[in-house]
C-alpha atoms as a PDB file:
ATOM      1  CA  UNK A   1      -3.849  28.141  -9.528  1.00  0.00           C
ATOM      2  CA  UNK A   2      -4.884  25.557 -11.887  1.00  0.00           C
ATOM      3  CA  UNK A   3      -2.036  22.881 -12.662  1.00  0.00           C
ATOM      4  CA  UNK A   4      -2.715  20.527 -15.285  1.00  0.00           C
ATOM      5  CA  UNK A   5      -2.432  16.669 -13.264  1.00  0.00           C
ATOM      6  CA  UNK A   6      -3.938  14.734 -15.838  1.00  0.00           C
ATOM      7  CA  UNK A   7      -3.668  13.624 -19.382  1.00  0.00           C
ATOM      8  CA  UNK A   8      -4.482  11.509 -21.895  1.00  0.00           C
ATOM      9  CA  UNK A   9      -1.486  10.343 -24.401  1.00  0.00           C
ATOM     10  CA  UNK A  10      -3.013   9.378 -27.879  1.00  0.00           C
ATOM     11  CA  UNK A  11      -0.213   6.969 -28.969  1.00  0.00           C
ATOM     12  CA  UNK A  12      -1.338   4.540 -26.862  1.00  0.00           C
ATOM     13  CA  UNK A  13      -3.984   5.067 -25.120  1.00  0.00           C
ATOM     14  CA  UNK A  14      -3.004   5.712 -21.653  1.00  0.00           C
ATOM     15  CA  UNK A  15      -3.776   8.220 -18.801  1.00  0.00           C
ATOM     16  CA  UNK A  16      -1.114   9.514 -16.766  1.00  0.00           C
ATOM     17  CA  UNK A  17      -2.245  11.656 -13.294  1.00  0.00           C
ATOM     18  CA  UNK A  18      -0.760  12.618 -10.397  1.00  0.00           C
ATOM     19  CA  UNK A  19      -1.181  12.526  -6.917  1.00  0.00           C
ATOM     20  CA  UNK A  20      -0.275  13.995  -3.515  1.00  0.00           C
ATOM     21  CA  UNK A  21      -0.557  13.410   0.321  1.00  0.00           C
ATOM     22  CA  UNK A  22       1.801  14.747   2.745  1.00  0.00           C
ATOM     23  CA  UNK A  23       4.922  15.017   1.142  1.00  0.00           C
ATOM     24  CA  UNK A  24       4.451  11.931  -1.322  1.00  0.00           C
ATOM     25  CA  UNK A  25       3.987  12.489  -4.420  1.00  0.00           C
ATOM     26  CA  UNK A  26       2.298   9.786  -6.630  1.00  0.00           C
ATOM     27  CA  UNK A  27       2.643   9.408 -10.437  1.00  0.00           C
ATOM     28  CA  UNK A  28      -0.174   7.078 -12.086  1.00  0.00           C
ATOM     29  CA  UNK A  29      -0.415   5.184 -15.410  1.00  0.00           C
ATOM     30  CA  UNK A  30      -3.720   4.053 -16.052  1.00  0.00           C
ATOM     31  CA  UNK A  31      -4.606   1.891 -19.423  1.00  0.00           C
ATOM     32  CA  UNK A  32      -6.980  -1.053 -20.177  1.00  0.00           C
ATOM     33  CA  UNK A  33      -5.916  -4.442 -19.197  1.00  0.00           C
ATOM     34  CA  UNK A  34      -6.126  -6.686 -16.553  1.00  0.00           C
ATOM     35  CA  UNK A  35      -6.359  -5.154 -13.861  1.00  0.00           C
ATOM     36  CA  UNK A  36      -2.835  -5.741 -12.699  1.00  0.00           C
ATOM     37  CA  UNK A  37      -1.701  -2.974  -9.876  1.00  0.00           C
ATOM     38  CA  UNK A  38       2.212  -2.522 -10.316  1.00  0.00           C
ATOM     39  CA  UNK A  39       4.302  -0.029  -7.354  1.00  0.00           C
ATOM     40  CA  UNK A  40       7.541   0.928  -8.013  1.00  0.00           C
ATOM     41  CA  UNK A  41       8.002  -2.046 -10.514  1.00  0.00           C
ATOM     42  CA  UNK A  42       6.895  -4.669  -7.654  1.00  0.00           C
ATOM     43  CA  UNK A  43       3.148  -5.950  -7.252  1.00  0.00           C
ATOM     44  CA  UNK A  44       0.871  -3.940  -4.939  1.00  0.00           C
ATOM     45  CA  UNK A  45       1.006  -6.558  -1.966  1.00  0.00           C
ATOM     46  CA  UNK A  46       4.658  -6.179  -1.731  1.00  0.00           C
ATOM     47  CA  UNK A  47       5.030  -2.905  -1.483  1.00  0.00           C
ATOM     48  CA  UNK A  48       1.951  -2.532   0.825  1.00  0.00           C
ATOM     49  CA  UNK A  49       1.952  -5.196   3.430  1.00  0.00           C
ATOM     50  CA  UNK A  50      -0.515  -3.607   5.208  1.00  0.00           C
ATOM     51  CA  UNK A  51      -3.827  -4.527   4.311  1.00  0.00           C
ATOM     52  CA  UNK A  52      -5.443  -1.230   4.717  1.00  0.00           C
ATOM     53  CA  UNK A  53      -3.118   0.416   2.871  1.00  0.00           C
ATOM     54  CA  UNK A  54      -3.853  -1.933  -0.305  1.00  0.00           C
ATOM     55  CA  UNK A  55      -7.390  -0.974   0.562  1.00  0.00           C
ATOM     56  CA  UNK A  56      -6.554   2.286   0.353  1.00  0.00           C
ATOM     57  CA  UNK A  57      -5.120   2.435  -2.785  1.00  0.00           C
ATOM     58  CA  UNK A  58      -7.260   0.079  -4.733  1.00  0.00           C
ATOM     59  CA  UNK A  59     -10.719   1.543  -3.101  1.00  0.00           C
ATOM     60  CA  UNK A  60     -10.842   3.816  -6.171  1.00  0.00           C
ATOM     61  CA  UNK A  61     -10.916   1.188  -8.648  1.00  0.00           C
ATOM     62  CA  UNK A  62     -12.977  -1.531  -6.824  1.00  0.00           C
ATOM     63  CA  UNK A  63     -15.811   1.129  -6.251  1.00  0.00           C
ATOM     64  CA  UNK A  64     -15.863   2.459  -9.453  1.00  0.00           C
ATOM     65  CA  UNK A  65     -15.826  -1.230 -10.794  1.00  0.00           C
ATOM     66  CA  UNK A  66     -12.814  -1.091 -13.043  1.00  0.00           C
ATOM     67  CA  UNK A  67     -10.629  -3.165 -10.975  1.00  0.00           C
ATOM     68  CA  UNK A  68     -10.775  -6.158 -13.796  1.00  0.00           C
ATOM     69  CA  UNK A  69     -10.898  -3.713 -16.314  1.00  0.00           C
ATOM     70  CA  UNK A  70      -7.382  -1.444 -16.378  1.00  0.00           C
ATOM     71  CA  UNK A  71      -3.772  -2.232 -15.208  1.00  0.00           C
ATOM     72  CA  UNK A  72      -1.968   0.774 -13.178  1.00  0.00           C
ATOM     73  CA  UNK A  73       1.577   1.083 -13.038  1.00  0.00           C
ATOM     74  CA  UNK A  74       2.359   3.866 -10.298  1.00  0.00           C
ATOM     75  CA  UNK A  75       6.124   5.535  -9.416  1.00  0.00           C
ATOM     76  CA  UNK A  76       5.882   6.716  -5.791  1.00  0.00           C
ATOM     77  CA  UNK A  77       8.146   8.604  -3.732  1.00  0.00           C
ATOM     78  CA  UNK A  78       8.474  10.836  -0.611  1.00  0.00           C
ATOM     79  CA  UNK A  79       6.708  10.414   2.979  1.00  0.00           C
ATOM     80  CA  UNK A  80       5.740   6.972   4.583  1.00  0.00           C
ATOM     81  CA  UNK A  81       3.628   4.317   3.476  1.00  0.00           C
ATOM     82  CA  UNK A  82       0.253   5.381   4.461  1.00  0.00           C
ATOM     83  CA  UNK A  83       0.806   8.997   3.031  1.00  0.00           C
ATOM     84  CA  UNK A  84       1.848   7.033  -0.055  1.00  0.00           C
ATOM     85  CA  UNK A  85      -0.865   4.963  -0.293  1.00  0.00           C
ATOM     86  CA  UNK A  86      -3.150   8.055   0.141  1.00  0.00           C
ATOM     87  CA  UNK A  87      -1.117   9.702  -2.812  1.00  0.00           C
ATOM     88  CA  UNK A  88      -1.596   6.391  -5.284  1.00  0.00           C
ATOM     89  CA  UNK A  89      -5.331   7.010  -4.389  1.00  0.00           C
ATOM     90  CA  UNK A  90      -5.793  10.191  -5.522  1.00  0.00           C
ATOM     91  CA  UNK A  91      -3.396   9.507  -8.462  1.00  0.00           C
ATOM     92  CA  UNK A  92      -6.167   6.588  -9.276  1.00  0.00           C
ATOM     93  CA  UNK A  93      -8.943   8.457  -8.831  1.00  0.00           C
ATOM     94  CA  UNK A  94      -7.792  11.402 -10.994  1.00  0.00           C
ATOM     95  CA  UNK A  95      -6.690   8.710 -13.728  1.00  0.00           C
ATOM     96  CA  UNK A  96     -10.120   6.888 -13.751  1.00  0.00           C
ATOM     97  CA  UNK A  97     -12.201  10.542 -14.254  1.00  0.00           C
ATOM     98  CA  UNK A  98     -10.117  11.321 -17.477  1.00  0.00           C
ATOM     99  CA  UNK A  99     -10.470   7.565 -18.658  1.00  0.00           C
ATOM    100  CA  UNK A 100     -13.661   7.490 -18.209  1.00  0.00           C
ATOM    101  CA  UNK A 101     -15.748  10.849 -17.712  1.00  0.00           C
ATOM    102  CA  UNK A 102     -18.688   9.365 -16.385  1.00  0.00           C
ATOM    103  CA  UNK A 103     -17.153   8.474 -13.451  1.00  0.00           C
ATOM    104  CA  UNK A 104     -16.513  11.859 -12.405  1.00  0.00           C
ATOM    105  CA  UNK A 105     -19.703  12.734 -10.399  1.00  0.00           C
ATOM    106  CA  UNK A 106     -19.872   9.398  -8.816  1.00  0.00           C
ATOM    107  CA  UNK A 107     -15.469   9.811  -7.358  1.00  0.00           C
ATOM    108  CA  UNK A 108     -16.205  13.700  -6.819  1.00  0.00           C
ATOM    109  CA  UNK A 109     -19.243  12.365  -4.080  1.00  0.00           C
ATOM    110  CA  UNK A 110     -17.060   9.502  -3.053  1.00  0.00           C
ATOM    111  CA  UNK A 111     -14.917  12.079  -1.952  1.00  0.00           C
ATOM    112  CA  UNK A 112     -11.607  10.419  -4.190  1.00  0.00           C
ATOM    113  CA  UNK A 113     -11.137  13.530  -5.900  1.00  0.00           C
ATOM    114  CA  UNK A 114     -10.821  15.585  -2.992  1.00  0.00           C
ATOM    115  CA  UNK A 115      -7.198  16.374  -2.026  1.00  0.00           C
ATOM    116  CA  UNK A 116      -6.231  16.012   1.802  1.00  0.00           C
ATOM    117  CA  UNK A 117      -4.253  19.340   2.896  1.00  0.00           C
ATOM    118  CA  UNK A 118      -3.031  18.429   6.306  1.00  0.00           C
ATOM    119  CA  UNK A 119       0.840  18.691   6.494  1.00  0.00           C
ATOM    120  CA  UNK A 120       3.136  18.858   9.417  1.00  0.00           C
ATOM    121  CA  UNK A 121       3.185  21.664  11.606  1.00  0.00           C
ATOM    122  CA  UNK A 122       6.466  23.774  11.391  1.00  0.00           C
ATOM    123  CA  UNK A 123       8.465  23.594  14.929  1.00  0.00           C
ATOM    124  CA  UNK A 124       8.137  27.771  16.280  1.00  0.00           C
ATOM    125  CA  UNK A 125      10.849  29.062  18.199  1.00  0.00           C
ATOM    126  CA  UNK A 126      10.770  29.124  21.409  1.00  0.00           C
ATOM    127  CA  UNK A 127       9.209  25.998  21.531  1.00  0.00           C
ATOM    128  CA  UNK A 128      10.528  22.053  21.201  1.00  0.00           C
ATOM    129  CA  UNK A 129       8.097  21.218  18.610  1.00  0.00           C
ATOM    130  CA  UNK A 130       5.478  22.412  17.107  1.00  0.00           C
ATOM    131  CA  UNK A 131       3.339  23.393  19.906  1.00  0.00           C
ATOM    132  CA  UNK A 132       5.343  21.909  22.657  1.00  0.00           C
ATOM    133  CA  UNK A 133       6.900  23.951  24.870  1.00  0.00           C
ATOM    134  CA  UNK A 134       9.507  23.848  27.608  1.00  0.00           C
ATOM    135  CA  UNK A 135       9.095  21.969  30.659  1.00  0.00           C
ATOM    136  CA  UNK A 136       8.227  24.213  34.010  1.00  0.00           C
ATOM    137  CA  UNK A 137      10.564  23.541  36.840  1.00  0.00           C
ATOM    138  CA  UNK A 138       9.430  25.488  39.895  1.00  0.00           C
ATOM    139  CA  UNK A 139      13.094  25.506  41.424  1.00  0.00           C
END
């Protein structure tokens, strides 16, 4: 099932993607500036204290050498701060291939386009978690 995530608006000249990781759910602006990285209306090293999640999310742009060259403004929700992180990412990369379409072979090898699938595992019945099950008591 294909499901449009990216597009470019004409008016001015901006790409909006989005993104997903767990259950967050990233939505990405993308147009030429700066290179200014705005989350939830706050800069990206206060909404990411953690350095490798800044990594994280800015990894697409520093590789692909636009990180001087385009400002993102990115509405995330849903999930922790590491899935989130891992959503802006993927919102990024997506962004960056329709911005610029030579890019897309070199984020496609990078593996930036490639969406991770791992979820949660549903708790069964039966059990008290997932795959946990109930302690064994001899007596």
């Amino acid at each position: 099932m294909a499901v449009e995530t990216s597009k470019k608006s004409g008016s001015d000249n901006q790409v909006i993607a989005t993104g997903r990781r767990k259950t967050a759910v990233a939505r990405v602006r993308l147009r030429a500036g700066s290179g200014a990285i705005t989350v939830n209306g706050r800069a990206i090293e206060a909404y990411f204290p953690a350095i490798k999640d800044r990594v994280l999310v800015s990894g697409a742009l520093e590789q692909m050498g636009k990180a001087s060259t385009v400002n993102v403004v990115i509405k995330v929700d849903g999930g922790g701060l590491t899935g989130q992180a891992g959503a802006c990412r993927l919102g990024i990369a997506r962004a960056l291939k329709v911005f610029d379409a030579e890019l897309d072979e070199q984020l496609r090898h990078s593996g930036m386009l490639t969406r991770d699938g791992r979820m949660k595992e549903r708790k069964k019945y039966g059990l008290r978690g997932a795959r946990r099950g109930t302690q064994f008591s001899k007596r």
